[in-house]
Protein backbone atom coordinates (compact mmCIF):
# COMPACT_ATOMS: atom_id res chain seq x y z
CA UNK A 1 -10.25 -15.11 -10.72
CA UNK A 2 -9.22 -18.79 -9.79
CA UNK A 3 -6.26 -17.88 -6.37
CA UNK A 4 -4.51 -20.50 -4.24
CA UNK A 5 -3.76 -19.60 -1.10
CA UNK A 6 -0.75 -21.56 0.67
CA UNK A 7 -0.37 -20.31 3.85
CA UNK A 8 0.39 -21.72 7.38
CA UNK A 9 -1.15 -20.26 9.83
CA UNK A 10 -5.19 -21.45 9.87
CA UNK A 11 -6.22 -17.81 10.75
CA UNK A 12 -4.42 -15.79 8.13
CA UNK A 13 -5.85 -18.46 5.90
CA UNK A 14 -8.99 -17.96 7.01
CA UNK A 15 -9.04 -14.48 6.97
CA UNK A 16 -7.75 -14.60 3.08
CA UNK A 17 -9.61 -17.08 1.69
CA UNK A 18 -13.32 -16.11 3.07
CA UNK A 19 -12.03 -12.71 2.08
CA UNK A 20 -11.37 -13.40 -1.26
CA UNK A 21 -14.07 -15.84 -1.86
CA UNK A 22 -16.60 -12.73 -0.49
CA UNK A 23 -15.12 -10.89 -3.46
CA UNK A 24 -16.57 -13.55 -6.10
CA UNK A 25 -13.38 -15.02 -6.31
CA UNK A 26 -12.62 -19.18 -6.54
CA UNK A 27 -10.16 -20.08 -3.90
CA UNK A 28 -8.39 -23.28 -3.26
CA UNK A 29 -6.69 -23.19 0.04
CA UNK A 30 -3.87 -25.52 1.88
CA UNK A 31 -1.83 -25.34 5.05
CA UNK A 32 0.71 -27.66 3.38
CA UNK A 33 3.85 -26.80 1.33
CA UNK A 34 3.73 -30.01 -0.38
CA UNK A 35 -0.12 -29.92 -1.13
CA UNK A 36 0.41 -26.02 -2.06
CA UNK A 37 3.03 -27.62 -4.88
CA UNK A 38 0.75 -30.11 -5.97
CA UNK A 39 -2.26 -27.86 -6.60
CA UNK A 40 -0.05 -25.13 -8.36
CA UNK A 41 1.41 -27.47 -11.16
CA UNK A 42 -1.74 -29.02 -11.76
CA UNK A 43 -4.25 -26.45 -11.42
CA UNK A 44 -4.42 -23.05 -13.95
CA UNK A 45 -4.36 -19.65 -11.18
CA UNK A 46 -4.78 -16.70 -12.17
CA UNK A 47 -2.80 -15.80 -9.00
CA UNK A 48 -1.14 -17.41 -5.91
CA UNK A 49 -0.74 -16.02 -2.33
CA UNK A 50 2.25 -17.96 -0.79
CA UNK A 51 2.94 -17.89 3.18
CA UNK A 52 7.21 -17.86 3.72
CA UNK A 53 6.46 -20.49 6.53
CA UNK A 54 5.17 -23.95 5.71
CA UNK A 55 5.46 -27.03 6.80
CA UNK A 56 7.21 -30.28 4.67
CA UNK A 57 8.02 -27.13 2.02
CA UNK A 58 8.88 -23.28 2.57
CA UNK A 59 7.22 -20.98 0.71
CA UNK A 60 10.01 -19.93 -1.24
CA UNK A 61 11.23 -23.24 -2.22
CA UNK A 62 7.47 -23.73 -3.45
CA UNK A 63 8.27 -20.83 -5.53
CA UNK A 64 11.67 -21.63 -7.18
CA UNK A 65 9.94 -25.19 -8.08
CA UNK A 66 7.33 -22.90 -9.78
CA UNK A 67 9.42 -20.67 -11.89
CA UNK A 68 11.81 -22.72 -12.98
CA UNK A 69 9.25 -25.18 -14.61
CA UNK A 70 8.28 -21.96 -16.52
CA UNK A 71 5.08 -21.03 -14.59
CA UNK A 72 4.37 -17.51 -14.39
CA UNK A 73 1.70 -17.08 -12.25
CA UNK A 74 1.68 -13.86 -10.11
CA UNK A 75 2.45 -14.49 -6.89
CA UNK A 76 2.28 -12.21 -3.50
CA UNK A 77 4.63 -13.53 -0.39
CA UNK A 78 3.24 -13.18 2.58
CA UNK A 79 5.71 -13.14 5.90
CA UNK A 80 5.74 -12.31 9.16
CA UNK A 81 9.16 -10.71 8.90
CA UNK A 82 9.40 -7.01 7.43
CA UNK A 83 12.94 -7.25 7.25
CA UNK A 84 14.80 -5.70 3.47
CA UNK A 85 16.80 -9.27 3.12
CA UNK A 86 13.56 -11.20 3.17
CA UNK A 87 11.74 -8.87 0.97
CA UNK A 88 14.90 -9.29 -1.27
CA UNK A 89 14.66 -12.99 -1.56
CA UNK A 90 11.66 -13.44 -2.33
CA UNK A 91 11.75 -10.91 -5.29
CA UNK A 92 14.89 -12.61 -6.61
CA UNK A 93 13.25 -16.22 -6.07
CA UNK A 94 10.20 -14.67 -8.67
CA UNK A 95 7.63 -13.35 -6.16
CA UNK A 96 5.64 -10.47 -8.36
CA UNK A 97 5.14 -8.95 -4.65
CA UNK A 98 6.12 -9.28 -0.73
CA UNK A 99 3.58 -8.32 1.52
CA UNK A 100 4.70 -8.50 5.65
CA UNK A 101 2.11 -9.76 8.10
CA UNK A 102 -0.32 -8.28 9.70
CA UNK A 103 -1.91 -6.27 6.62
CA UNK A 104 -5.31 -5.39 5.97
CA UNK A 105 -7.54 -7.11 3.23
CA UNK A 106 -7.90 -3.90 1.16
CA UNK A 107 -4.09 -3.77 0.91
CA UNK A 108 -4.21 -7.43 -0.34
CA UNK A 109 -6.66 -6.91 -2.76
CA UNK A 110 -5.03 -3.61 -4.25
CA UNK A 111 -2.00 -5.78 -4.57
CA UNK A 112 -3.58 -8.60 -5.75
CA UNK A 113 -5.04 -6.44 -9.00
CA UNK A 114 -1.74 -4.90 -9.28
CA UNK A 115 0.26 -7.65 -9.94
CA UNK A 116 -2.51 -10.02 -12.14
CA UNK A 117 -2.97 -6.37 -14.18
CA UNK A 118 0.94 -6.23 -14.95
CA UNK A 119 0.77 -10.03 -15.57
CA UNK A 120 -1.66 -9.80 -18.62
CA UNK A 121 -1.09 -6.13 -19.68
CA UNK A 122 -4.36 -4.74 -18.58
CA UNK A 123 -4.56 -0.90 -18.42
CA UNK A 124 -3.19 -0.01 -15.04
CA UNK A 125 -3.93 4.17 -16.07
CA UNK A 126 -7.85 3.44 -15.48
CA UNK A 127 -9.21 5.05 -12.24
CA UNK A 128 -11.60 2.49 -12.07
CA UNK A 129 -9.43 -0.63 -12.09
CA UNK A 130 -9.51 -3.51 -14.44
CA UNK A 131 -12.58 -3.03 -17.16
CA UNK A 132 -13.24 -6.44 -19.27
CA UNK A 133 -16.19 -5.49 -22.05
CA UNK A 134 -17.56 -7.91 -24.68
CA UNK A 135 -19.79 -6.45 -26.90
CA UNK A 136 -22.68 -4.67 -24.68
CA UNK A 137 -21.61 -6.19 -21.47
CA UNK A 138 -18.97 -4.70 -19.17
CA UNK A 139 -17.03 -5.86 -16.15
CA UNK A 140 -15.31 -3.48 -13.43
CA UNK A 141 -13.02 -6.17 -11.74
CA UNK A 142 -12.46 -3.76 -8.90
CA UNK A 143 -15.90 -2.26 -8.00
CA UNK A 144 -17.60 -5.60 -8.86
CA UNK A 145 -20.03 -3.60 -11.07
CA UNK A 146 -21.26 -5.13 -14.18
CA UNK A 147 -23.82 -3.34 -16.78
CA UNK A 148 -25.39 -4.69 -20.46
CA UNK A 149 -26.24 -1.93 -22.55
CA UNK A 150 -25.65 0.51 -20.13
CA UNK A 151 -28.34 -1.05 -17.21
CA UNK A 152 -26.46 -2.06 -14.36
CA UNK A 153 -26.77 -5.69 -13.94
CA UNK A 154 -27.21 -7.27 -9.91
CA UNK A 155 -25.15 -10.11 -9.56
CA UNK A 156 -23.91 -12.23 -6.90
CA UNK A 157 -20.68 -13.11 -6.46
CA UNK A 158 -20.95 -16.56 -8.02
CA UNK A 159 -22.53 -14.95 -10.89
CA UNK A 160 -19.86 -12.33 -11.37
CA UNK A 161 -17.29 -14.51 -10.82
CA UNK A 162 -19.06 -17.54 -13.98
CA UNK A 163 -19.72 -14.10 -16.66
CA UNK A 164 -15.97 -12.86 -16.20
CA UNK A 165 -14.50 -16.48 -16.79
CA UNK A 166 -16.58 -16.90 -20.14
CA UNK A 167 -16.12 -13.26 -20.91
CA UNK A 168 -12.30 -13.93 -20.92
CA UNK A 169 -12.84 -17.43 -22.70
CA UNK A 170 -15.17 -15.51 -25.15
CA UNK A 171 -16.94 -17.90 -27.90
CA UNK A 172 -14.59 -20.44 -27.07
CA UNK A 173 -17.01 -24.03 -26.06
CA UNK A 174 -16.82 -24.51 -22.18
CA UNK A 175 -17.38 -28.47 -20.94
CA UNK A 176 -19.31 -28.55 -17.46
CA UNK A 177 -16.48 -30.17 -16.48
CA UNK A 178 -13.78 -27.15 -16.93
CA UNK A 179 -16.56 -24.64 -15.23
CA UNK A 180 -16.47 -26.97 -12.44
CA UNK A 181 -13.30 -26.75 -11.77
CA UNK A 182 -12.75 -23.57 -12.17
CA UNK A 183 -15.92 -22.10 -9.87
CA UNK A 184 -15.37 -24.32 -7.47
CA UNK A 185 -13.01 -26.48 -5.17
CA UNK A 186 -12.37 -29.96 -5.09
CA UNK A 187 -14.88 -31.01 -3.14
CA UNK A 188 -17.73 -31.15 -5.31
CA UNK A 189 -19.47 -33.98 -6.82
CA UNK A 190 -18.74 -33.44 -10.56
CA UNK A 191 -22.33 -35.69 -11.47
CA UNK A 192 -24.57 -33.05 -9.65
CA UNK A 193 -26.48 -30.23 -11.55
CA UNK A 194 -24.23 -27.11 -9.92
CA UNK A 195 -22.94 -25.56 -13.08
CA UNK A 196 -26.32 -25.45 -15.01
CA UNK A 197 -28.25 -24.34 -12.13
CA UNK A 198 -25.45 -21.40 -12.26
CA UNK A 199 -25.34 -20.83 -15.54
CA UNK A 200 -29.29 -20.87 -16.22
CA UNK A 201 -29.34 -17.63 -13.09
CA UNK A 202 -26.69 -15.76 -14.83
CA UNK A 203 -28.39 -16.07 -18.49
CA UNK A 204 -31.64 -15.27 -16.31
CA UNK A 205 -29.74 -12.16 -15.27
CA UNK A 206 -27.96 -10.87 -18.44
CA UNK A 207 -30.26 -12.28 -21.26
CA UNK A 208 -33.78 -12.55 -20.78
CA UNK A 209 -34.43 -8.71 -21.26
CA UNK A 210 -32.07 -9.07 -24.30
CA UNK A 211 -33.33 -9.88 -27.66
CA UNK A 212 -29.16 -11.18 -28.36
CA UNK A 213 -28.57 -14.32 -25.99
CA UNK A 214 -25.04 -14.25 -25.16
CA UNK A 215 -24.80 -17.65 -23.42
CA UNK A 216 -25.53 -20.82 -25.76
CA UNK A 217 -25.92 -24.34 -24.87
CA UNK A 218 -24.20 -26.50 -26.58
CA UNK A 219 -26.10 -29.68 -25.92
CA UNK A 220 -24.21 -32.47 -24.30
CA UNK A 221 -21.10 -30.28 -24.17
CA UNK A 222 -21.12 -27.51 -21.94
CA UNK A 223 -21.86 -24.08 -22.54
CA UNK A 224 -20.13 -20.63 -24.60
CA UNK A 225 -20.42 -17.10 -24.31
CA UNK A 226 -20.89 -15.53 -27.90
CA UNK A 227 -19.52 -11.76 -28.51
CA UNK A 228 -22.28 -11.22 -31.51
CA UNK A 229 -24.82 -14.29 -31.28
């Protein structure tokens, strides 16, 4: 998943996004309410984490902005206060969650596949978590696991993290361009080779003891996962 984290304080930040990006997730991260804003409207999350206190913009005006533009992103609060009333508000502002500072990163990351499962409808019954399969290949969003065929497939949390995206965007054409920006922040150079030397370790991994190739190239174009090559 693609998760902004706007939060205040640089060591809960720290903590979240190294956290989250050890996971396999893409984070972009900001200390700033008005920066937090700017990435949200203009970026596509799959989830935000949102910090009460910012500076230049609170976290739940940041959130009010959000939802009444139409965007439905789920988003966890995260405050230092445990009290009902600001549990409350943030609930009635649109927050899918309220979690009160200090929590662990397990707790965050239960809640955090909680509220993107509700979101887009996943099964929430499944003792294993969220399951993504296309054709022979299957994805266990919450133990990381991933198997073709039944043979468990190694991958590293890059990896992981580029098959679910073109799992979910299934034989739909993906520019170099859009996988850029969605494995990775904005400080990368979008003229270097990143995304192919990604993609060619992941086909390495899934494909080559295939006779069906799942990825395609799609020369000068980008790249697309096909459910029945």
């Amino acid at each position: 998943m693609r998760i902004l984290v706007i939060e205040g304080d640089e060591r809960s930040r720290s903590f979240t996004s190294n956290g989250l990006r050890q996971e396999g997730h893409i984070v972009d991260d900001t200390p700033f309410g008005k920066d937090g804003l700017s990435y949200w409207a203009n970026v596509d999350y799959d989830a935000v984490i949102l910090d009460l206190a910012l500076p230049e913009i609170d976290g739940i005006s940041i959130l009010e902005s959000m939802r009444r533009k139409g965007n439905k992103t789920p988003a966890i609060i995260v405050g230092a206060k445990k009290t009902t009333d600001d549990r409350v508000k943030g609930l009635l502002s649109g927050a899918d969650d309220y979690l009160a500072k200090p929590f662990s990163f397990s707790e965050l990351l239960a809640r955090l596949y909680a509220v993107t499962r509700r979101r887009t409808g996943a099964d929430t019954a499944s003792p294993e978590g969220d399951v993504l399969t296309v054709a022979d290949i299957v994805l266990n969003l919450a133990t990381r696991n991933a198997t073709r065929a039944g043979q468990r497939i190694d991958l590293k949390a890059k990896e992981f993290a580029l098959l679910e995206f073109m799992m979910r965007n299934t034989n739909r054409i993906l520019a170099k361009e859009v996988i850029l920006r969605q494995m990775w922040d904005f400080r990368f150079d979008p003229q270097s080779n990143i995304v192919d030397a990604l993609v060619c370790r992941l086909r390495n991994r899934i494909d080559s003891d295939f006779g069906i190739k799942h990825i395609q190239t799609r020369r000068g174009i980008g790249y697309v996962f096909l459910d029945a090559p």
